[in-house]
Protein backbone atom coordinates (compact mmCIF):
# COMPACT_ATOMS: atom_id res chain seq x y z
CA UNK A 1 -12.32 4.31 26.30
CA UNK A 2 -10.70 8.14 26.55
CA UNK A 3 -12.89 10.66 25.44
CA UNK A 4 -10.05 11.19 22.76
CA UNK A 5 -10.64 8.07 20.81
CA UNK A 6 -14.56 8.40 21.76
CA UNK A 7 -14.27 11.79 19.48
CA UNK A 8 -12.10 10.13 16.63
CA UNK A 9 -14.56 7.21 16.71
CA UNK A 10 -17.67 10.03 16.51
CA UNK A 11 -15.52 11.87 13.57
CA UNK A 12 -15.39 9.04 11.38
CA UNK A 13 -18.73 7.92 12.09
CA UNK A 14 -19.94 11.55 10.88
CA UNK A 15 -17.55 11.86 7.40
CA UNK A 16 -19.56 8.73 6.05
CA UNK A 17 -16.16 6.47 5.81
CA UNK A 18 -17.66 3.83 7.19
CA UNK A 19 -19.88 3.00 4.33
CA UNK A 20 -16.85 3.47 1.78
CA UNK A 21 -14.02 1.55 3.15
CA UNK A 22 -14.93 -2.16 2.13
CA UNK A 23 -12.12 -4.45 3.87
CA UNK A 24 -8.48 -4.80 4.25
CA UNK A 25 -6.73 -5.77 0.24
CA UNK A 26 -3.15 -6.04 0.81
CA UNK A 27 -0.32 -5.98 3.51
CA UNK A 28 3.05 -4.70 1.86
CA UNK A 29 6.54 -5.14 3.38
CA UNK A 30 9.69 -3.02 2.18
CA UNK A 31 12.16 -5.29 2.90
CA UNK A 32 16.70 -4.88 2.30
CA UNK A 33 18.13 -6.48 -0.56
CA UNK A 34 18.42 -10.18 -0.53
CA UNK A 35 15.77 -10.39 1.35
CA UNK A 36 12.63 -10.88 -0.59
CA UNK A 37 12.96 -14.61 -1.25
CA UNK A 38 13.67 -15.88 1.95
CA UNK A 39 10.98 -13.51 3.66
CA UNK A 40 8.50 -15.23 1.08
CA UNK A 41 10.11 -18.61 2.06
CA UNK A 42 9.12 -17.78 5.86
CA UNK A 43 5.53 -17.49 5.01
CA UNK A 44 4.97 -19.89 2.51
CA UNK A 45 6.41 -21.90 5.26
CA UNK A 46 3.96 -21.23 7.83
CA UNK A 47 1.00 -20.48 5.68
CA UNK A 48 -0.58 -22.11 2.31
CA UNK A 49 0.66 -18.74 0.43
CA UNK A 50 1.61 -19.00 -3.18
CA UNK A 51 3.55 -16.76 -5.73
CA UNK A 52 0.85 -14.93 -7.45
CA UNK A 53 2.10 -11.72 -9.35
CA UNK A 54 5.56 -10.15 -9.70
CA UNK A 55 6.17 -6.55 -11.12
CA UNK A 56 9.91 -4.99 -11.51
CA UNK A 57 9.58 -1.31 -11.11
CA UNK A 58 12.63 -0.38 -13.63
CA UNK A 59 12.18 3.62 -12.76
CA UNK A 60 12.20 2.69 -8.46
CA UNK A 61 15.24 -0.14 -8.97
CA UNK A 62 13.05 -2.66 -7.20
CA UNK A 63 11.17 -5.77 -7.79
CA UNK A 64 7.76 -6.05 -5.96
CA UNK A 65 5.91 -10.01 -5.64
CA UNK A 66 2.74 -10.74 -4.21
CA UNK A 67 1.62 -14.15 -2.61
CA UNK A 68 -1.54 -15.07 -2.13
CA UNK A 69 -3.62 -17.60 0.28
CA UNK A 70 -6.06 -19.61 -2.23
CA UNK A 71 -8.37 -16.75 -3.45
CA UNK A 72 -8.67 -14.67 -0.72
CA UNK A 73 -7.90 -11.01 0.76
CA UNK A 74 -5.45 -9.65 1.54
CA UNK A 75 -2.11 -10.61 -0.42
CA UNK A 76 0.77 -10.40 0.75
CA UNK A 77 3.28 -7.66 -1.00
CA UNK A 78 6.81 -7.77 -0.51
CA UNK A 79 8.93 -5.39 -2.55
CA UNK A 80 13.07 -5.01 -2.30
CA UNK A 81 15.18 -2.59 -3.94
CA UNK A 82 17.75 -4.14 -6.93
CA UNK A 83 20.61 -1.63 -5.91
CA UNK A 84 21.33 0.87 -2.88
CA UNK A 85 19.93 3.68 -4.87
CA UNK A 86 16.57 2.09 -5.05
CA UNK A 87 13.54 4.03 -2.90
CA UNK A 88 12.94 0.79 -1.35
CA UNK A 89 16.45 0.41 0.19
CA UNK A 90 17.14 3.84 1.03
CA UNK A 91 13.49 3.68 2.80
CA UNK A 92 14.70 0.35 4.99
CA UNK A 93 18.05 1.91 5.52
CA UNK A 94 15.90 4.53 7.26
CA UNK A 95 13.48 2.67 9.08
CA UNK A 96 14.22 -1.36 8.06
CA UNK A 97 12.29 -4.16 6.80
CA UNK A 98 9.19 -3.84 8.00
CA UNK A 99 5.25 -3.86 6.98
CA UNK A 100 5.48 -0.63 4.62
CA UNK A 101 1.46 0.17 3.84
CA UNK A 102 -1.89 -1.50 4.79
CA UNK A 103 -4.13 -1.32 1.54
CA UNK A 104 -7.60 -1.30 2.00
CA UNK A 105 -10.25 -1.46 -1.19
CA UNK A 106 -12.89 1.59 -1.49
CA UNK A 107 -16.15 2.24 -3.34
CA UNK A 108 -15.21 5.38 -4.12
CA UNK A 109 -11.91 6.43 -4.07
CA UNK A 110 -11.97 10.17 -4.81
CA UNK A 111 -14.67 10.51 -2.17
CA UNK A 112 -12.27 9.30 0.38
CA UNK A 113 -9.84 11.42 -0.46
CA UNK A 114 -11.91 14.34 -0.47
CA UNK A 115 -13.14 13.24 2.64
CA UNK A 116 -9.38 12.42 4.74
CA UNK A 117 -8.57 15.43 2.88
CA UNK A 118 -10.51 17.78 5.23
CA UNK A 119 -9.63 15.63 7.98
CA UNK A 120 -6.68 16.99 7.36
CA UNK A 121 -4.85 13.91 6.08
CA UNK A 122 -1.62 14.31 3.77
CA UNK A 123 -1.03 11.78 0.83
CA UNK A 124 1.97 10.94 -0.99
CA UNK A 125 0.72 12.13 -4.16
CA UNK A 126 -0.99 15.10 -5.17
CA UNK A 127 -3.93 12.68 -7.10
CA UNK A 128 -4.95 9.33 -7.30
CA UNK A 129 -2.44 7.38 -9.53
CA UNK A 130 -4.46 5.54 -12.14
CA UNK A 131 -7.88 5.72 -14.09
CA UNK A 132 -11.10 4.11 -14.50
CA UNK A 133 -10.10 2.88 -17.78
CA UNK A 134 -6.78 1.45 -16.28
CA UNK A 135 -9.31 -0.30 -14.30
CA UNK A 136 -7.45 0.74 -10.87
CA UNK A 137 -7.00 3.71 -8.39
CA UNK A 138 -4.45 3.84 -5.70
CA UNK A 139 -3.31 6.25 -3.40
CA UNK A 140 -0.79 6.46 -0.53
CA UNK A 141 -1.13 8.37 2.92
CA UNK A 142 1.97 9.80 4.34
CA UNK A 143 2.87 7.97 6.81
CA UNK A 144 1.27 7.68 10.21
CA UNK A 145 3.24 9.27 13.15
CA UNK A 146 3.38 6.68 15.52
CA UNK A 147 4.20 3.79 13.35
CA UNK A 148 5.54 4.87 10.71
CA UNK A 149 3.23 2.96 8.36
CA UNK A 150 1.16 4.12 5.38
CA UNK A 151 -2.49 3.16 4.27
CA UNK A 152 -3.65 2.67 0.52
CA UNK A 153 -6.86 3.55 -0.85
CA UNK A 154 -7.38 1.23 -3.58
CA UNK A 155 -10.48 1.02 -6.09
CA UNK A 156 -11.05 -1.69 -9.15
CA UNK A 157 -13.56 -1.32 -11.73
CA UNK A 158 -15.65 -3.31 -14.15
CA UNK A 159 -13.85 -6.79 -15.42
CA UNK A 160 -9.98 -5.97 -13.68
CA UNK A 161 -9.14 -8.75 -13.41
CA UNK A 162 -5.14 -7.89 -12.48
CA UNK A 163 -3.91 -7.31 -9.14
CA UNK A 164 -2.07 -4.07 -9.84
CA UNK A 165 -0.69 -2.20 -12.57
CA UNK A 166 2.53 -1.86 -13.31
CA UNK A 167 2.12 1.73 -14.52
CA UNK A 168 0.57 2.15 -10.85
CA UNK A 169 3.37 0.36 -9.09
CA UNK A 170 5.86 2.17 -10.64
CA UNK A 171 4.13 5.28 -9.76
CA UNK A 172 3.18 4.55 -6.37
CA UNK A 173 6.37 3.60 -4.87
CA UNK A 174 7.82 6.69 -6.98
CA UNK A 175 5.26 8.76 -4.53
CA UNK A 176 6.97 7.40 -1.66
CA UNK A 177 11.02 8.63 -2.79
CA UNK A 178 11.12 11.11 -0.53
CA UNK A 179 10.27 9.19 2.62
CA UNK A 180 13.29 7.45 2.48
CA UNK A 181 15.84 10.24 2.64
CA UNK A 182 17.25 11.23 5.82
């Protein structure tokens, strides 16, 4: 292991992440128009899935539908826009279909922020999108450099017993607009 990774292991050891990141929630692909249906086709193919929740984000031009294996983590996401001025199709114009975010669920979500914060980590948003009363917190990084892929903090309280929002959808994928201009 390069003393690099040794030191980013040792960082994130020391900011206390470790005990506030609980597992991996969703995995969300942006994918071109036309191509939501037969993407879910693919894995409901391959896999048990089944269609679970479906949200269309009237302010982004997109429709967003989650599948889900039995009643387990993580669902499956798969959002595409409804015209060519939708932030999901100008975002896989720019970089195609492809896995947009990894989502993973938090104890405490404005702790993490604070914490990637002065780590030096950039979000999407300048707060968390949602509210205890909502039941649900979410927030986007900006994307990661290499990959191109974004992680969600995510946090549920008391008796949620939804998936998402749609307020938070809507507001989420808003966040992200400006990723997919060129």
């Amino acid at each position: 292991m390069s003393n690099d990774l040794k030191q980013v292991i040792e960082n994130y050891n020391e900011s206390g992440l470790n005990k506030l990141i609980v597992k991996l929630d969703h995995v969300a692909y942006r994918v071109k128009m036309g191509e939501r249906i037969p993407t879910m086709q693919a894995m409901m193919n391959l896999l048990p899935y089944r269609e679970f929740k479906n949200f269309k984000i009237l302010r982004a031009n997109a429709i967003t539908t989650c599948i889900k294996l039995h009643d387990t983590s993580p669902v499956i996401v798969i959002s595409e826009g409804l015209n060519e001025d939708s932030i999901v199709e100008k975002y896989c114009q720019k970089y195609g279909s492809r896995v947009h975010h990894l989502a993973y669920l938090v104890k405490d979500i404005v702790k993490v922020v604070e914490i990637q914060k002065s780590r030096g980590v950039q979000f999407t948003s300048d707060g968390v999108i949602g509210s205890e009363s909502e039941g649900i917190k979410q927030i986007f990084t900006m994307p990661i450099g290499t990959t191109n892929h974004i992680i969600e903090y995510i946090q549920r309280f008391g008796d949620f017993d939804g998936f998402f929002t749609l307020n938070n959808v809507e507001n989420l994928m808003i966040s992200t607009a400006k990723l997919g201009k060129a």
